[in-house]
C-alpha atoms as a PDB file:
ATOM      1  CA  UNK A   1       0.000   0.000   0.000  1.00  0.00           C
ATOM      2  CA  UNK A   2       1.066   3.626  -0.447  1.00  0.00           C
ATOM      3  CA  UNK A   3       3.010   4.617   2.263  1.00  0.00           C
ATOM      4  CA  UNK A   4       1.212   7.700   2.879  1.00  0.00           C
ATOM      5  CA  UNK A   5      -1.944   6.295   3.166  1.00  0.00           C
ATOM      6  CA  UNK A   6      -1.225   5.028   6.626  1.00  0.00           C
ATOM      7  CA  UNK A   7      -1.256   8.661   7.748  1.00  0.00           C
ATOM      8  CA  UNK A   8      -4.609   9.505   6.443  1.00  0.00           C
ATOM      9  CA  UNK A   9      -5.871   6.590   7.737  1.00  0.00           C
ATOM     10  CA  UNK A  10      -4.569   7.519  11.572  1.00  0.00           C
ATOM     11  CA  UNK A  11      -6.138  10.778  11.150  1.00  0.00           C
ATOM     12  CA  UNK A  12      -9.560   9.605  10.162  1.00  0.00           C
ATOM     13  CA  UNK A  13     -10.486   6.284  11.146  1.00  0.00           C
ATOM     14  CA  UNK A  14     -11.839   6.774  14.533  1.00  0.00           C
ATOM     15  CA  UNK A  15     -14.580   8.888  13.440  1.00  0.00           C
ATOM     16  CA  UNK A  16     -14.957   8.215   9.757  1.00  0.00           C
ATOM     17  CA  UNK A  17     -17.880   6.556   8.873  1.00  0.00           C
ATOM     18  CA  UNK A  18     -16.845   3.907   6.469  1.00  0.00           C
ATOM     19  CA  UNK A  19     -14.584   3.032   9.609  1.00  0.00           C
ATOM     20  CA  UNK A  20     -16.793   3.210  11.837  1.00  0.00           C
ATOM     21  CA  UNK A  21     -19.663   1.426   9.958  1.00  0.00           C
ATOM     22  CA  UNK A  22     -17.602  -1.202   8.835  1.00  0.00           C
ATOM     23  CA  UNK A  23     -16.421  -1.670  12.688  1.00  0.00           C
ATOM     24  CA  UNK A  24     -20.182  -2.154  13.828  1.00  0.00           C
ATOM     25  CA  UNK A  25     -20.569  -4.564  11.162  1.00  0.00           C
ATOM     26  CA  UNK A  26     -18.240  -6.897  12.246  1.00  0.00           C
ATOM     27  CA  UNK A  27     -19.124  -6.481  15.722  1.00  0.00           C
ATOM     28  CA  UNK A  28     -22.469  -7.826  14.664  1.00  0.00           C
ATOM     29  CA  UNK A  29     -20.924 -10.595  12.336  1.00  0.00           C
ATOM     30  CA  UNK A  30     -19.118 -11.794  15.716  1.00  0.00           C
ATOM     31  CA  UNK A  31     -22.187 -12.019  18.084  1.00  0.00           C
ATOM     32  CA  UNK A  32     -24.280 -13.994  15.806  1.00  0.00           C
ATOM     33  CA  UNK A  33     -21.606 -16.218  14.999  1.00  0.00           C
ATOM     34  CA  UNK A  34     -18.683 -16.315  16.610  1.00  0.00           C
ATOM     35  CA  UNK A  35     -18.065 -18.339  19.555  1.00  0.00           C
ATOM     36  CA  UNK A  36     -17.455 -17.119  22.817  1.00  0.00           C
ATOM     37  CA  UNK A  37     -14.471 -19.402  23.272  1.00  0.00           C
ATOM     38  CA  UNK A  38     -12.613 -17.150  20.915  1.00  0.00           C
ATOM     39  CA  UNK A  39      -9.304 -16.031  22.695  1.00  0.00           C
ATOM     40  CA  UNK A  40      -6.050 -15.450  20.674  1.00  0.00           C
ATOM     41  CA  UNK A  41      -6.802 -13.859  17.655  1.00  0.00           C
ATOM     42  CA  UNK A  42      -4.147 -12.464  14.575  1.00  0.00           C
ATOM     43  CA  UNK A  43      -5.118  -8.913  13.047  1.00  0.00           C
ATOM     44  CA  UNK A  44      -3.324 -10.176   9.503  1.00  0.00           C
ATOM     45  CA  UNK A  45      -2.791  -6.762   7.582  1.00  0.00           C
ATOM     46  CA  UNK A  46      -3.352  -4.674  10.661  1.00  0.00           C
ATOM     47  CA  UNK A  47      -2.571  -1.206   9.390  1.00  0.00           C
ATOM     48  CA  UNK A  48      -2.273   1.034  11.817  1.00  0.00           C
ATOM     49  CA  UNK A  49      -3.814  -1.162  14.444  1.00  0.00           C
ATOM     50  CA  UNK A  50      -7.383   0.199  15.059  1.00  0.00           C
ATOM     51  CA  UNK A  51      -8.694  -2.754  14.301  1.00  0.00           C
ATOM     52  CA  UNK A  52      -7.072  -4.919  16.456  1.00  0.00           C
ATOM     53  CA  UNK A  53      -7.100  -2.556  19.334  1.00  0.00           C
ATOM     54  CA  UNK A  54     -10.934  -1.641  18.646  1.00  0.00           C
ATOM     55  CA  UNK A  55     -11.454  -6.286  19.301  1.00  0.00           C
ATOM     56  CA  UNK A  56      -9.232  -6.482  21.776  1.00  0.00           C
ATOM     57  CA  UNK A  57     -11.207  -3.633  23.861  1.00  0.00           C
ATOM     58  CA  UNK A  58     -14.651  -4.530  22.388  1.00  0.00           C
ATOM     59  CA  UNK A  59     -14.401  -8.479  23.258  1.00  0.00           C
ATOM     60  CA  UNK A  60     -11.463  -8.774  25.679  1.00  0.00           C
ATOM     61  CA  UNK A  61      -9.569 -11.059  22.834  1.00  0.00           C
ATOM     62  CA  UNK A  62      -5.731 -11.331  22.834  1.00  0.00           C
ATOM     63  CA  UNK A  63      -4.898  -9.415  19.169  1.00  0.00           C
ATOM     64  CA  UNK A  64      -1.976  -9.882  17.893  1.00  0.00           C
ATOM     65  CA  UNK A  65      -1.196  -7.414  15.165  1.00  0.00           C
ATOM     66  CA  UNK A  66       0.786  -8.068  11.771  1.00  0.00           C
ATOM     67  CA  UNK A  67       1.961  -6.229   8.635  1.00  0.00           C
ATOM     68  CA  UNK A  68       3.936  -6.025   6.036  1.00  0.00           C
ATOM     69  CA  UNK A  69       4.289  -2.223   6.183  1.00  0.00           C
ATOM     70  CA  UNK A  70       6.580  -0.472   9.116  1.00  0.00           C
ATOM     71  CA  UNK A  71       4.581   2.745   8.906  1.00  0.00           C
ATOM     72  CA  UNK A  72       1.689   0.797   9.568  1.00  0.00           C
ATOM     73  CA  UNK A  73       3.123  -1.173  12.677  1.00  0.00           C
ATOM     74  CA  UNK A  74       4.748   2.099  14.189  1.00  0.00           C
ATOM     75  CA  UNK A  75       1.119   3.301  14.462  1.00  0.00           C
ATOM     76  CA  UNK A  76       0.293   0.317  15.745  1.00  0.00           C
ATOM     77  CA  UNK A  77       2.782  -0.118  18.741  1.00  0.00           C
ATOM     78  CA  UNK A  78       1.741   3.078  20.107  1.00  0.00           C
ATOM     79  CA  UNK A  79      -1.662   1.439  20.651  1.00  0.00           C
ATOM     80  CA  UNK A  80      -2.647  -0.369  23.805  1.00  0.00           C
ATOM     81  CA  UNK A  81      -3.753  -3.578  25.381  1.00  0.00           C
ATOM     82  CA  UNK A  82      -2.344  -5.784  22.339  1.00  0.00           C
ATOM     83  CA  UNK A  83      -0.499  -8.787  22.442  1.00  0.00           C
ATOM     84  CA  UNK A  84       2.473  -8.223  20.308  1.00  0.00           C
ATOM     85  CA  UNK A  85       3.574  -6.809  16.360  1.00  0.00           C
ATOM     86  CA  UNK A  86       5.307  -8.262  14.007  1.00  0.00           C
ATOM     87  CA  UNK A  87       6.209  -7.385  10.633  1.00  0.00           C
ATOM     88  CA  UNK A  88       5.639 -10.173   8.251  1.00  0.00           C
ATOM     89  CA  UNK A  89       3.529 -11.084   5.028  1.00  0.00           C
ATOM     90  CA  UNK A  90       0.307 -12.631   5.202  1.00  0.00           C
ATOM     91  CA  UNK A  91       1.667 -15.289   2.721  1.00  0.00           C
ATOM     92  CA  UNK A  92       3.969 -16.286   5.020  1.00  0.00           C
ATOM     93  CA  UNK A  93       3.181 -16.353   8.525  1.00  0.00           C
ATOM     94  CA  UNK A  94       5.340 -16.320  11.021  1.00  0.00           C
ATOM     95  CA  UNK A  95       3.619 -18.344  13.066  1.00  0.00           C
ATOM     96  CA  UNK A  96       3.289 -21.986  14.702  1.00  0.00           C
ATOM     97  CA  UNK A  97       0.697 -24.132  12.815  1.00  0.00           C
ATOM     98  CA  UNK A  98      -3.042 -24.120  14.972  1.00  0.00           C
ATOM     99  CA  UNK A  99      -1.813 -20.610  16.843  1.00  0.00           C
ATOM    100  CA  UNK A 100      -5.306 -18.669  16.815  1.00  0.00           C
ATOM    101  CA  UNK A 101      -8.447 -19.361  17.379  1.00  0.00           C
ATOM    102  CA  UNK A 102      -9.859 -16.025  14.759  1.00  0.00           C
ATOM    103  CA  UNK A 103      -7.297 -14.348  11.719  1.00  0.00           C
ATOM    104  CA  UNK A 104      -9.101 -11.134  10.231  1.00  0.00           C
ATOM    105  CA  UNK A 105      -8.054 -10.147   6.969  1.00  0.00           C
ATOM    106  CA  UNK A 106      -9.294  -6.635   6.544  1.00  0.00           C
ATOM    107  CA  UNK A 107      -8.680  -4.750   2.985  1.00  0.00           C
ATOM    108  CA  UNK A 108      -5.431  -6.499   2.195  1.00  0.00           C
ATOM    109  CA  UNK A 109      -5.641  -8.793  -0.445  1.00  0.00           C
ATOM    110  CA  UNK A 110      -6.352  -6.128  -3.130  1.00  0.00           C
ATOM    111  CA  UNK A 111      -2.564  -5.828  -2.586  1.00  0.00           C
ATOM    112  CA  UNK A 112      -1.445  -8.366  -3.416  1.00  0.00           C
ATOM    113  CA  UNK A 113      -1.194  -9.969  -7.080  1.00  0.00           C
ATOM    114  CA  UNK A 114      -3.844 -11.561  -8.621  1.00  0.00           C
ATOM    115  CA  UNK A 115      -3.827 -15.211  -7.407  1.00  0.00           C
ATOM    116  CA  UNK A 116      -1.944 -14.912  -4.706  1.00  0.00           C
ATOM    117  CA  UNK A 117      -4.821 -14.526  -2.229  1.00  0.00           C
ATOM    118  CA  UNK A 118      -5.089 -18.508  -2.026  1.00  0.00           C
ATOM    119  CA  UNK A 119      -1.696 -18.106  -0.390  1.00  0.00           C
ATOM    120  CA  UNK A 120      -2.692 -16.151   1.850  1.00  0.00           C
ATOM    121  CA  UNK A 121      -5.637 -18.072   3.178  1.00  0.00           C
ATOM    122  CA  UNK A 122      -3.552 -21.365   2.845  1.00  0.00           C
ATOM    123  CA  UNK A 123      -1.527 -19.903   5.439  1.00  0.00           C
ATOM    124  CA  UNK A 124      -4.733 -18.645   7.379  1.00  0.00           C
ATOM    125  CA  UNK A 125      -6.142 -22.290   7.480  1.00  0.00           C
ATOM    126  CA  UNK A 126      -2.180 -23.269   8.555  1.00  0.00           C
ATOM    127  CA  UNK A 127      -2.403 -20.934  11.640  1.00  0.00           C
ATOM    128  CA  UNK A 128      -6.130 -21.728  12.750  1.00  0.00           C
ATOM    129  CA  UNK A 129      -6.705 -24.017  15.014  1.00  0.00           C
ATOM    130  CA  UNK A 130      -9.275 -26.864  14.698  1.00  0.00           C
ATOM    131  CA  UNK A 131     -12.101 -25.042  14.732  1.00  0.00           C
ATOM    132  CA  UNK A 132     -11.002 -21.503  14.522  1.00  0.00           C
ATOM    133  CA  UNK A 133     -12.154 -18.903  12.258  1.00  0.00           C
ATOM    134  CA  UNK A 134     -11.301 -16.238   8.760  1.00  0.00           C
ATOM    135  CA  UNK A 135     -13.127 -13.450   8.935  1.00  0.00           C
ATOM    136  CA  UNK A 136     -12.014 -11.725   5.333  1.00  0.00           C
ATOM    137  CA  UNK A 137     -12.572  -8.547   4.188  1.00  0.00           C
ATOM    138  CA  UNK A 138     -11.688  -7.267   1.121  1.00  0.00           C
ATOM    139  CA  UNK A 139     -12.790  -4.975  -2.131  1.00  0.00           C
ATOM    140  CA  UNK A 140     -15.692  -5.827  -4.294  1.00  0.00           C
ATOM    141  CA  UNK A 141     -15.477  -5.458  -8.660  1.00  0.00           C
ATOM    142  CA  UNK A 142     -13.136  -4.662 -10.634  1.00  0.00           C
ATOM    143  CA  UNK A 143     -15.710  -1.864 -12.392  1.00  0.00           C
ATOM    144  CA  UNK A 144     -15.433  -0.095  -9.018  1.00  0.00           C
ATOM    145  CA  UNK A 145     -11.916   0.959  -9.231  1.00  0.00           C
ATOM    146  CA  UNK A 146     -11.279   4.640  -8.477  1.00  0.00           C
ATOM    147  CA  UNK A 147      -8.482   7.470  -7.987  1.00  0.00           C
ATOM    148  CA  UNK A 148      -8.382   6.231  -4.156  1.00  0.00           C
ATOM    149  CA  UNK A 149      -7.336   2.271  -6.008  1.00  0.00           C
ATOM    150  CA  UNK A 150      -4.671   4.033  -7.432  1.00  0.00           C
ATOM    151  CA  UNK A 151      -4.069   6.324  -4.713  1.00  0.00           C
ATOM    152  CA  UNK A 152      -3.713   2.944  -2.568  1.00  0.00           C
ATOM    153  CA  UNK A 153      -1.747   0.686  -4.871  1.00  0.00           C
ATOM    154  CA  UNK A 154      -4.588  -1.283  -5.301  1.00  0.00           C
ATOM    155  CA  UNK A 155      -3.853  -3.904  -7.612  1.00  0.00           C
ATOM    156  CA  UNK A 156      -7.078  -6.634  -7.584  1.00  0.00           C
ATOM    157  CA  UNK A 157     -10.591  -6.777  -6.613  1.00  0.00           C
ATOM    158  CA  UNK A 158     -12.882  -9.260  -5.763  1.00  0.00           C
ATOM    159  CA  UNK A 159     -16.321 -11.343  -6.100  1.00  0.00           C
ATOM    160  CA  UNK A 160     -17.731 -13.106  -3.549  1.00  0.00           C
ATOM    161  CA  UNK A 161     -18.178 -16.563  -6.100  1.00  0.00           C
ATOM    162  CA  UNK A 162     -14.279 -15.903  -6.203  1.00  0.00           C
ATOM    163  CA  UNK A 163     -13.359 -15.912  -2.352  1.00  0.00           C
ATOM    164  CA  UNK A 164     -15.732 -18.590  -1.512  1.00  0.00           C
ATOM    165  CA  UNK A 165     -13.900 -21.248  -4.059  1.00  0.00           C
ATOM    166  CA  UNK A 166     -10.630 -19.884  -2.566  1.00  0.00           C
ATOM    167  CA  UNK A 167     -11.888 -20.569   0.902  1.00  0.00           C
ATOM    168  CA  UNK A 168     -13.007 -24.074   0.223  1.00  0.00           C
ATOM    169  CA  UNK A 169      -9.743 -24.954  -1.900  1.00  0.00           C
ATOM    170  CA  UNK A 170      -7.604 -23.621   1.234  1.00  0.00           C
ATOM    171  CA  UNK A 171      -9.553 -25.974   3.347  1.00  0.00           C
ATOM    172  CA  UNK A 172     -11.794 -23.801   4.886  1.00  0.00           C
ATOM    173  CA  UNK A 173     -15.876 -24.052   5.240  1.00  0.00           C
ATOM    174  CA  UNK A 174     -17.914 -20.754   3.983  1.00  0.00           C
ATOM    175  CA  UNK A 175     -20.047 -20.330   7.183  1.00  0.00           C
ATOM    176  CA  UNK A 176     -21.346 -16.744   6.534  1.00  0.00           C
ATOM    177  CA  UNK A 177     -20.801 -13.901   3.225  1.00  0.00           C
ATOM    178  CA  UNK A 178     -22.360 -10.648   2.172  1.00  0.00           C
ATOM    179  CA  UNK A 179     -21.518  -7.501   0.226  1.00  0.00           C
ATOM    180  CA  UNK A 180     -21.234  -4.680   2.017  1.00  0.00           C
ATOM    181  CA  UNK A 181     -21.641  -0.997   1.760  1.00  0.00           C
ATOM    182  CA  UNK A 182     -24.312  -1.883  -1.041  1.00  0.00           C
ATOM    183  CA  UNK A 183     -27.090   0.983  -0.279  1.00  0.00           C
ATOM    184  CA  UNK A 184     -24.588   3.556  -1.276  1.00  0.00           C
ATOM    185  CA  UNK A 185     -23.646   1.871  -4.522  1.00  0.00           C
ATOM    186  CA  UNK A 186     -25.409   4.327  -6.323  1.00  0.00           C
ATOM    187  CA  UNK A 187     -23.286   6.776  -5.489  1.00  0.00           C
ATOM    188  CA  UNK A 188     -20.199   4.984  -5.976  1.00  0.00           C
ATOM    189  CA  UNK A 189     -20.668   4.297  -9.795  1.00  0.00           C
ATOM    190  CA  UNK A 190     -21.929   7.749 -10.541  1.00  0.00           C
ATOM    191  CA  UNK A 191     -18.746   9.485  -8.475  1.00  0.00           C
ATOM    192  CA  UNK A 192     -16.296   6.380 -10.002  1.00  0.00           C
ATOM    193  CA  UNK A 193     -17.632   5.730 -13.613  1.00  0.00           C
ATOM    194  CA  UNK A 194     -18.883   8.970 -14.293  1.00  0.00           C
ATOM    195  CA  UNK A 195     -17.536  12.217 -11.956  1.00  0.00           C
ATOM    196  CA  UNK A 196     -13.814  11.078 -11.705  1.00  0.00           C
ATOM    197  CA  UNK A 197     -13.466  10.675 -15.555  1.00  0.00           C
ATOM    198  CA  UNK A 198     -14.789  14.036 -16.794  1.00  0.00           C
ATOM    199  CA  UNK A 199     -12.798  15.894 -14.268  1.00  0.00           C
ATOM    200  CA  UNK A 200      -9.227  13.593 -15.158  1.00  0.00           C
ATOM    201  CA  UNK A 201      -7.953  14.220 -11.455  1.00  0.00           C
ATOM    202  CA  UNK A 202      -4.876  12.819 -10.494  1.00  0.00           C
ATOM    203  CA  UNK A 203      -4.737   9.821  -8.023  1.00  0.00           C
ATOM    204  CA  UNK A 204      -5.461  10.641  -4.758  1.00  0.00           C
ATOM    205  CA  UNK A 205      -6.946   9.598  -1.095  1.00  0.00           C
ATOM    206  CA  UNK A 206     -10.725   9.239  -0.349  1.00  0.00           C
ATOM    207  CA  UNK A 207      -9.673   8.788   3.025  1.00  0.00           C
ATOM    208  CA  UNK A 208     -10.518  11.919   4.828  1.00  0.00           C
ATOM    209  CA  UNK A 209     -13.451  13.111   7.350  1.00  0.00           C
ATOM    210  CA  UNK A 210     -16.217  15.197   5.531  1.00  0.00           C
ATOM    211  CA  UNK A 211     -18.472  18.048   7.362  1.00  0.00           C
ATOM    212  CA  UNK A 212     -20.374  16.394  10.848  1.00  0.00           C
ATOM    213  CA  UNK A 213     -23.597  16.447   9.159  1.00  0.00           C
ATOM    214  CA  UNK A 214     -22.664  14.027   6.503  1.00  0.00           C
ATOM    215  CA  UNK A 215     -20.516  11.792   8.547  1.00  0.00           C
ATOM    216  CA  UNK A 216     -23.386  11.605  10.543  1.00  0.00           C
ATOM    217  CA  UNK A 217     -25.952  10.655   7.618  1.00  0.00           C
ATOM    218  CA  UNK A 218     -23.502   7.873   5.777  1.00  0.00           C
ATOM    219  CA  UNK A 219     -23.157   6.553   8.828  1.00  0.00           C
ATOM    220  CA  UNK A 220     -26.153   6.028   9.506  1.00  0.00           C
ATOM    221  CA  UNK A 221     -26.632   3.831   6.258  1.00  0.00           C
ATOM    222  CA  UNK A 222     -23.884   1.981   6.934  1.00  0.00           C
ATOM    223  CA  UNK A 223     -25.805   1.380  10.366  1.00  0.00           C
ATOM    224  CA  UNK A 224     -29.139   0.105   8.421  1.00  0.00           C
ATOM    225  CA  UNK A 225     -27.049  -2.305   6.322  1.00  0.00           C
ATOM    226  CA  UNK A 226     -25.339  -3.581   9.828  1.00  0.00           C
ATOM    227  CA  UNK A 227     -28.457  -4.075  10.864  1.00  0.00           C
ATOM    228  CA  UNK A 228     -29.651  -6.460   8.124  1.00  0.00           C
ATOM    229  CA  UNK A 229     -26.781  -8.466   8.223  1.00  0.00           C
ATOM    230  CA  UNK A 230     -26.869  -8.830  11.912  1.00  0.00           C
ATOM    231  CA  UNK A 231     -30.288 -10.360  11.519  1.00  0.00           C
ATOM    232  CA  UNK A 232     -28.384 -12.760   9.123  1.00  0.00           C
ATOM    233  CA  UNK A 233     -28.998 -11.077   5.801  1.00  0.00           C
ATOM    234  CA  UNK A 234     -27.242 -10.598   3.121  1.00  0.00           C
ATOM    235  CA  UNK A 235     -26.751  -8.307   0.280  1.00  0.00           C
ATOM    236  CA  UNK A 236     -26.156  -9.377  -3.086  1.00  0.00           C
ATOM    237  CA  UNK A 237     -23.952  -6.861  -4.426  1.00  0.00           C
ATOM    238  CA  UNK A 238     -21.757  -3.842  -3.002  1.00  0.00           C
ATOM    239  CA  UNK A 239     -18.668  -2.136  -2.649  1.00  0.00           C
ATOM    240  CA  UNK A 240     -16.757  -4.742   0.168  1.00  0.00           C
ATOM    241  CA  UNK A 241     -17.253  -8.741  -0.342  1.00  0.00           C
ATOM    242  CA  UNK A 242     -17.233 -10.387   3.355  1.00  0.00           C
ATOM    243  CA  UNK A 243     -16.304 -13.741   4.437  1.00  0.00           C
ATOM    244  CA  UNK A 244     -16.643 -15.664   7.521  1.00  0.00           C
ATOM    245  CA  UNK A 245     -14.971 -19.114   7.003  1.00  0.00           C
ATOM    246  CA  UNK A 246     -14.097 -21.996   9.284  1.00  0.00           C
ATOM    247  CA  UNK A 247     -11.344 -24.803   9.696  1.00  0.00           C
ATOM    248  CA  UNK A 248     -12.340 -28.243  10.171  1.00  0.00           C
ATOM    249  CA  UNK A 249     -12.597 -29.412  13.587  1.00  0.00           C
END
């Protein structure tokens, strides 16, 4: 990812909405249907370590925190109540085989190159134990590429058909999936396939807080749509493709 990215992210992603949507929708993932024996968990891709520090605090888990990127983990270290950072690839773990009990994978395989997600959720199923759980998060269609994709580095997307195959060839079992920010979809295509091309604007972040007032009113969508999916449904297209997965017992 783009180096500078991980600063934009620090400065927003507390009180974003996208951030703080996509938070709430996890947290409702987890209750329905994640276990409560859940205790050491890897943050795989952990950015600045939000994330992991947002679990650790919101379900008393033991997050461990990885990534590939040093900016990223010197965010992370300053963050508390964590069980440890190391720098590493999520192709390669550094890790003991059957080490967690829960990996997330939030918004990193669009960085990697095409195909080599199944190597990263080999070596997910490798560090699960019997049992444990991939919660995956990552971008949805190609057609939905934008100045922030190249802003990011971004250099795949993803279908939901796509992830599930890779799950089940890694040797894991599709328990839940959805698309995601899918109400504002609308707005996506008309600001990605249509705004961005007349104006010819350079790459750049969409990473960034807006005025309080609409903050307030896309987060609230995001809110409706983790709603729905707490209840169990599911949305058949959007901008994120989620995945819960699980490893054989």
């Amino acid at each position: 990812m783009n180096p500078a990215e991980f600063q934009n992210i620090a400065a927003a992603e507390e009180r974003m909405w996208w951030f703080r949507g996509m938070r709430e929708i996890f947290r409702r993932i987890a209750a329905r249907h994640l276990p409560a024996s859940i205790r050491d968990v890897l943050d795989a891709g952990c950015g600045t370590g939000a994330n992991a520090e947002w679990m650790a605090r919101t379900f008393g888990w033991r997050v461990a925190c990885l990534d590939f990127a040093e900016e990223g983990l010197r965010y992370a270290a300053r963050r508390a109540g964590l069980a440890g950072f190391v720098r590493g690839d999520v192709r390669a773990l550094p890790f003991r085989r059957r080490s967690f009990d829960l990996i997330t994978i939030f918004d990193v395989l669009a960085h990697l190159d095409p195909e080599q997600e199944a190597e990263a959720l080999r070596e997910a199923e490798r560090c699960l134990r019997p049992g444990g759980w991939l919660f995956l998060r990552a971008s949805a269609f190609r057609w939905l590429r934008s100045r922030h994709s190249e802003f990011v580095n971004e250099k795949q997307r993803f279908t939901l058909p796509h992830l599930l195959d890779t799950a089940r060839r890694a040797g894991l079992r599709p328990r839940f999936s959805t698309y995601a920010n899918s109400l504002l979809l609308p707005v996506a295509v008309a600001k990605f396939r249509l705004v961005e091309p007349l104006l010819r604007a350079p790459a750049a972040s969409g990473v960034h807080l807006g005025p309080e007032w609409l903050e307030t009113a896309l987060g609230k969508v995001l809110e409706l749509e983790a709603r729905r999916i707490g209840r169990g449904g599911r949305f058949p297209i959007g901008q994120s493709a989620i995945l819960l997965a699980q490893k054989e017992a």
